[in-house]
C-alpha atoms as a PDB file:
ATOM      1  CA  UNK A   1      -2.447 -25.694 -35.440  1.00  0.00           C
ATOM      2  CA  UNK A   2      -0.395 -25.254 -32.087  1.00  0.00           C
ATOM      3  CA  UNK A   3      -1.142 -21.209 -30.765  1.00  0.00           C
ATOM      4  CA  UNK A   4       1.515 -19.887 -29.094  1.00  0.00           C
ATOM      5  CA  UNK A   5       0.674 -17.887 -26.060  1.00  0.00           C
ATOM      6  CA  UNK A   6       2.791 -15.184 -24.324  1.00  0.00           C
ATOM      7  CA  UNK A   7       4.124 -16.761 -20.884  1.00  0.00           C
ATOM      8  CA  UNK A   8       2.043 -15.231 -19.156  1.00  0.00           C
ATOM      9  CA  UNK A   9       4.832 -14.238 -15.684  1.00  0.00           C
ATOM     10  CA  UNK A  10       6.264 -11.745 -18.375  1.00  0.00           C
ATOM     11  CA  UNK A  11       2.740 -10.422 -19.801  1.00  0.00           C
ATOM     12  CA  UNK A  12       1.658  -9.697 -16.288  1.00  0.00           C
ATOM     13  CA  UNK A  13       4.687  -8.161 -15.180  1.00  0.00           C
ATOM     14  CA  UNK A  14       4.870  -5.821 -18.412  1.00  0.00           C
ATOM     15  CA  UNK A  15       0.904  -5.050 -17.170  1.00  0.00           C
ATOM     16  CA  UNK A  16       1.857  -4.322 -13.677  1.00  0.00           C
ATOM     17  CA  UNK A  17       4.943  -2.814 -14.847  1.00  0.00           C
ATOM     18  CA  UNK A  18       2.247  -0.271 -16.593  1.00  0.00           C
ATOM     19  CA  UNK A  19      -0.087   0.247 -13.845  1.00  0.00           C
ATOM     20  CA  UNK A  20       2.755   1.064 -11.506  1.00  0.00           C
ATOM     21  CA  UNK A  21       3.969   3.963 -13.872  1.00  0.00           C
ATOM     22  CA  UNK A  22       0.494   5.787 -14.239  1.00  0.00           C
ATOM     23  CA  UNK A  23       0.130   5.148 -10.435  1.00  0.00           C
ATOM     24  CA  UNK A  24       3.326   7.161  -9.998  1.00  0.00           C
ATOM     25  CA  UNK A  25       2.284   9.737 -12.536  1.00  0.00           C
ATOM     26  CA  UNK A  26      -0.865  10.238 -10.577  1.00  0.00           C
ATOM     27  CA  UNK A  27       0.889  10.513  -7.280  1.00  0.00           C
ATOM     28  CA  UNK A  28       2.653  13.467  -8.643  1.00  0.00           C
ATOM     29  CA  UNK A  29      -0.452  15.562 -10.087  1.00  0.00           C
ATOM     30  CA  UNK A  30      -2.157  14.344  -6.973  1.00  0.00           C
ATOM     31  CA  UNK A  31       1.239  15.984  -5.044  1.00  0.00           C
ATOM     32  CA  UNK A  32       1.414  18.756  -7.197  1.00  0.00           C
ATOM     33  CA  UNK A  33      -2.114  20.036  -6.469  1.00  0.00           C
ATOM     34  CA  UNK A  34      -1.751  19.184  -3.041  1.00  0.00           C
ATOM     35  CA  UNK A  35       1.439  21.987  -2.944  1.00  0.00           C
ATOM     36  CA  UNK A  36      -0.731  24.050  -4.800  1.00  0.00           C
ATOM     37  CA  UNK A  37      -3.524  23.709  -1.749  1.00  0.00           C
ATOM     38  CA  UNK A  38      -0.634  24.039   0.381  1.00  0.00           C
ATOM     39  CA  UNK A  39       0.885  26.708  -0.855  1.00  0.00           C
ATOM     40  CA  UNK A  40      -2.916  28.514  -0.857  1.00  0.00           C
ATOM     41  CA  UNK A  41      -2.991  28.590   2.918  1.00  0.00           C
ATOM     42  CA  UNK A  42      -1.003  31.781   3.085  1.00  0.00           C
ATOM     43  CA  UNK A  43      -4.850  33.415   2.408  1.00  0.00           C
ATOM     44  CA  UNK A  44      -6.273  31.882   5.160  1.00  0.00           C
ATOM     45  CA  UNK A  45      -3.270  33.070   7.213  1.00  0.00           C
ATOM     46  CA  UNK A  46      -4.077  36.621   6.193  1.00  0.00           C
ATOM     47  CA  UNK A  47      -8.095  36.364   6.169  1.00  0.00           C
ATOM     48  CA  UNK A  48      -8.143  34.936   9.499  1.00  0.00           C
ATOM     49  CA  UNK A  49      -9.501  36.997  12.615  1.00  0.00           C
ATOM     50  CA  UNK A  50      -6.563  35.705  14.555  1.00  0.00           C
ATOM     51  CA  UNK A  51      -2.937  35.273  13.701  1.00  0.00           C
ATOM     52  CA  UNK A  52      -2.465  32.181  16.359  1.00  0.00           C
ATOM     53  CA  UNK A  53      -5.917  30.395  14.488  1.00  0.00           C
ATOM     54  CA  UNK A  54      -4.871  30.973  10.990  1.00  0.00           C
ATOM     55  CA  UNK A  55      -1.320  29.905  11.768  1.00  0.00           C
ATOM     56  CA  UNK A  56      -2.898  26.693  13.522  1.00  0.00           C
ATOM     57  CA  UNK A  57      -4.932  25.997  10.240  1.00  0.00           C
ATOM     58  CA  UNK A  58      -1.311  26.783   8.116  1.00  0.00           C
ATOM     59  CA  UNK A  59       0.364  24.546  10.474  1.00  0.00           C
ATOM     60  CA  UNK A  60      -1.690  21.622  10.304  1.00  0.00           C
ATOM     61  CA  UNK A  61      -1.954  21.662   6.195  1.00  0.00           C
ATOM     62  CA  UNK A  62       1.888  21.589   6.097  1.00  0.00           C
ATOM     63  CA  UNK A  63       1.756  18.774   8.364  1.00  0.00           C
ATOM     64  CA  UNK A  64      -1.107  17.037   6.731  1.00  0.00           C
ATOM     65  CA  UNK A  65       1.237  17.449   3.150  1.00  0.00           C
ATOM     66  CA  UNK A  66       4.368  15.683   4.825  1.00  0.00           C
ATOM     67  CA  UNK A  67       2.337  12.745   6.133  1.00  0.00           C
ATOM     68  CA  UNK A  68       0.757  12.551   2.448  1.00  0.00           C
ATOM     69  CA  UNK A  69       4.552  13.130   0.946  1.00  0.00           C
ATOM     70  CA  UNK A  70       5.899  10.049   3.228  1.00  0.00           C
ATOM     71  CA  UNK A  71       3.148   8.104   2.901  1.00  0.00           C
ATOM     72  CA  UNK A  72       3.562   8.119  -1.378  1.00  0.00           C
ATOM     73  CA  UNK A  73       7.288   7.868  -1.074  1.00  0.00           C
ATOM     74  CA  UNK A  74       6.204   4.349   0.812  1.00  0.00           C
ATOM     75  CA  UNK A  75       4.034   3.482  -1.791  1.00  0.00           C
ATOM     76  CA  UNK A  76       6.778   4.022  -4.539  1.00  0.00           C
ATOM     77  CA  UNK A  77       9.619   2.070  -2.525  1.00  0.00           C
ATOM     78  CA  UNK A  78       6.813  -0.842  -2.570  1.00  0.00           C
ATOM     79  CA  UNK A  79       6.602  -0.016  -6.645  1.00  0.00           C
ATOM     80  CA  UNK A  80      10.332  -0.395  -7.102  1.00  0.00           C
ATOM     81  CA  UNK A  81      11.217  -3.384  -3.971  1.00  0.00           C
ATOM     82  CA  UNK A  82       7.651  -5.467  -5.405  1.00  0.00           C
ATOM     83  CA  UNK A  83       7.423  -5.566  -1.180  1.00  0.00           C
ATOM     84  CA  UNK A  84       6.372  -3.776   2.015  1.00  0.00           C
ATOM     85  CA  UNK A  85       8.584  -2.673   4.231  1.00  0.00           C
ATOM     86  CA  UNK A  86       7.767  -1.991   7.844  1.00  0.00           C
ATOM     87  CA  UNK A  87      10.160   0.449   8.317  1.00  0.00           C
ATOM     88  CA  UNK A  88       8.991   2.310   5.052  1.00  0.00           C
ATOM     89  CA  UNK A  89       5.032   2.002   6.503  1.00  0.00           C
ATOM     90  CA  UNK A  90       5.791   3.030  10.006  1.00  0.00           C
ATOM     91  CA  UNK A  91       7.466   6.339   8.819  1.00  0.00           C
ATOM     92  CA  UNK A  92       4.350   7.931   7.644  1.00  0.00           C
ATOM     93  CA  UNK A  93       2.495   6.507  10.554  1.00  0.00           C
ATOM     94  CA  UNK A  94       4.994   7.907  13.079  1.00  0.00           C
ATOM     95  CA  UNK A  95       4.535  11.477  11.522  1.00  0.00           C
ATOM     96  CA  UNK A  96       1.122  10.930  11.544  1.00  0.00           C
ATOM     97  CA  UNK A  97       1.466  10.461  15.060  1.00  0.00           C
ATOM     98  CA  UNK A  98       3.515  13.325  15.671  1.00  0.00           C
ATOM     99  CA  UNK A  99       1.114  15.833  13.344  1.00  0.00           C
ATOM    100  CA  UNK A 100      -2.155  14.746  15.547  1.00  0.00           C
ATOM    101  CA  UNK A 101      -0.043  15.642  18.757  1.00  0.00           C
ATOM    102  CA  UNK A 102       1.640  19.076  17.364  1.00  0.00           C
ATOM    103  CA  UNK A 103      -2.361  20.003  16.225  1.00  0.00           C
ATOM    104  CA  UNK A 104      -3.535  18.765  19.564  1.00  0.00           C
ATOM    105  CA  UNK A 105      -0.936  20.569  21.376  1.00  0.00           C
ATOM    106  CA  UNK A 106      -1.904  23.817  19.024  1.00  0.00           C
ATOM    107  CA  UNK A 107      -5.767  23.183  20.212  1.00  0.00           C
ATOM    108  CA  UNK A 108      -4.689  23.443  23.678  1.00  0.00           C
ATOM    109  CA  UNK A 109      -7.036  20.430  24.310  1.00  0.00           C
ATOM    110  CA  UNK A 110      -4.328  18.121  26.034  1.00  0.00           C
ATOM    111  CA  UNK A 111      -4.427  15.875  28.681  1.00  0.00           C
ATOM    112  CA  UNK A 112      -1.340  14.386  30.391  1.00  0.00           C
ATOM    113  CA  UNK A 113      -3.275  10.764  29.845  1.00  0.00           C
ATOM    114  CA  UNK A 114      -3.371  11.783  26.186  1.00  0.00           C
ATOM    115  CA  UNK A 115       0.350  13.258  26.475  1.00  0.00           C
ATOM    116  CA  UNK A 116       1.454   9.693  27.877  1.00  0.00           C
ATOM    117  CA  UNK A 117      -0.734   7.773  25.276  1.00  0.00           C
ATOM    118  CA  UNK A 118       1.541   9.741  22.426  1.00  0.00           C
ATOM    119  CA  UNK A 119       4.667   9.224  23.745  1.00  0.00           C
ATOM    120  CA  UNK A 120       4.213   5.406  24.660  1.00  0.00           C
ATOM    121  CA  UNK A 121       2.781   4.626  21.068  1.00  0.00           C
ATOM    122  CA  UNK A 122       5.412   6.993  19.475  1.00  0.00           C
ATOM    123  CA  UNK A 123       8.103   5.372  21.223  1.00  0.00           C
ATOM    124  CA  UNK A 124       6.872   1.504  20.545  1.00  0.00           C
ATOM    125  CA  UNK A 125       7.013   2.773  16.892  1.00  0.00           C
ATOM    126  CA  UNK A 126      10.304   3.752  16.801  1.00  0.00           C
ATOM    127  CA  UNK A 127      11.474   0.805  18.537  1.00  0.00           C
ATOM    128  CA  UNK A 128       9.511  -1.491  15.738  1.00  0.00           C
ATOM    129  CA  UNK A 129      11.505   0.654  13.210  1.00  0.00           C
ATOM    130  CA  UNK A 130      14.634   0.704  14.706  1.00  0.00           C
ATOM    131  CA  UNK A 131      14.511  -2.966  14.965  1.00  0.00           C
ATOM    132  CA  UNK A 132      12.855  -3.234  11.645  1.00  0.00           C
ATOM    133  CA  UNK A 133      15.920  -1.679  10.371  1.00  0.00           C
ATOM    134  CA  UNK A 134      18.844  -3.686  12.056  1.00  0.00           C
ATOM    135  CA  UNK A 135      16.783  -6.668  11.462  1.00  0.00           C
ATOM    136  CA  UNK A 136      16.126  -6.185   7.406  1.00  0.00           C
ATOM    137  CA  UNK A 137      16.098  -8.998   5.240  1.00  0.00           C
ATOM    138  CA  UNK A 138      18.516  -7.353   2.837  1.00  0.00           C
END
């Protein structure tokens, strides 16, 4: 008696096929609340005892939200492409970069060492991406 299996290429692709749509399904409640939260700030904004500390706090959520928005939307081109792409991971990292020097900048805590550090590793990042770009496999 000769039991014929499923091959098992298309079983695990229909599996990961699966997993990969109730990832994306949680990436959107997990988005959605996180616009809720978002959206929320506007009560710290008015509780605060300052408006320049409350609109700091406001500032850096929205910021926080973006860098969480790009870094899904990476994680979904790798769901639909089966690959990474460096241009698709350094986006979120470059606006990470940019939100921890806008909430720096807010915090008035600067230095012109830290100011240089930024701008050198912001600038080797675009160049990676740039290059990443004109330099794509596809």
């Amino acid at each position: 008696m000769n039991v014929k299996l499923p091959e098992t290429d298309k079983l695990f692709g229909r599996f990961l096929e699966l997993i990969v749509n109730i990832l994306i399904l949680y990436i959107i409640v997990i988005l959605a609340i996180g616009l809720v939260k978002t959206l929320a700030g506007i009560q710290v904004l008015m509780g605060a005892t300052s408006f320049s500390r409350g609109f700091s706090m406001v500032v850096t959520d929205i910021l926080t939200f973006l860098v969480i928005i790009e870094l899904f939307k990476g994680f979904v081109d790798y769901f639909k492409a089966k690959r990474f792409s460096l241009h698709s991971m350094l986006d979120p990292t470059i606006l990470f970069v940019i939100r921890e020097l806008i909430v720096s900048l807010y915090q008035q805590n600067v230095e012109w060492v830290n100011l240089l550090s930024f701008a050198v590793l912001i600038l080797s990042m675009g160049i990676c991406r740039t290059l990443a770009v004109k330099y794509s496999p596809n």
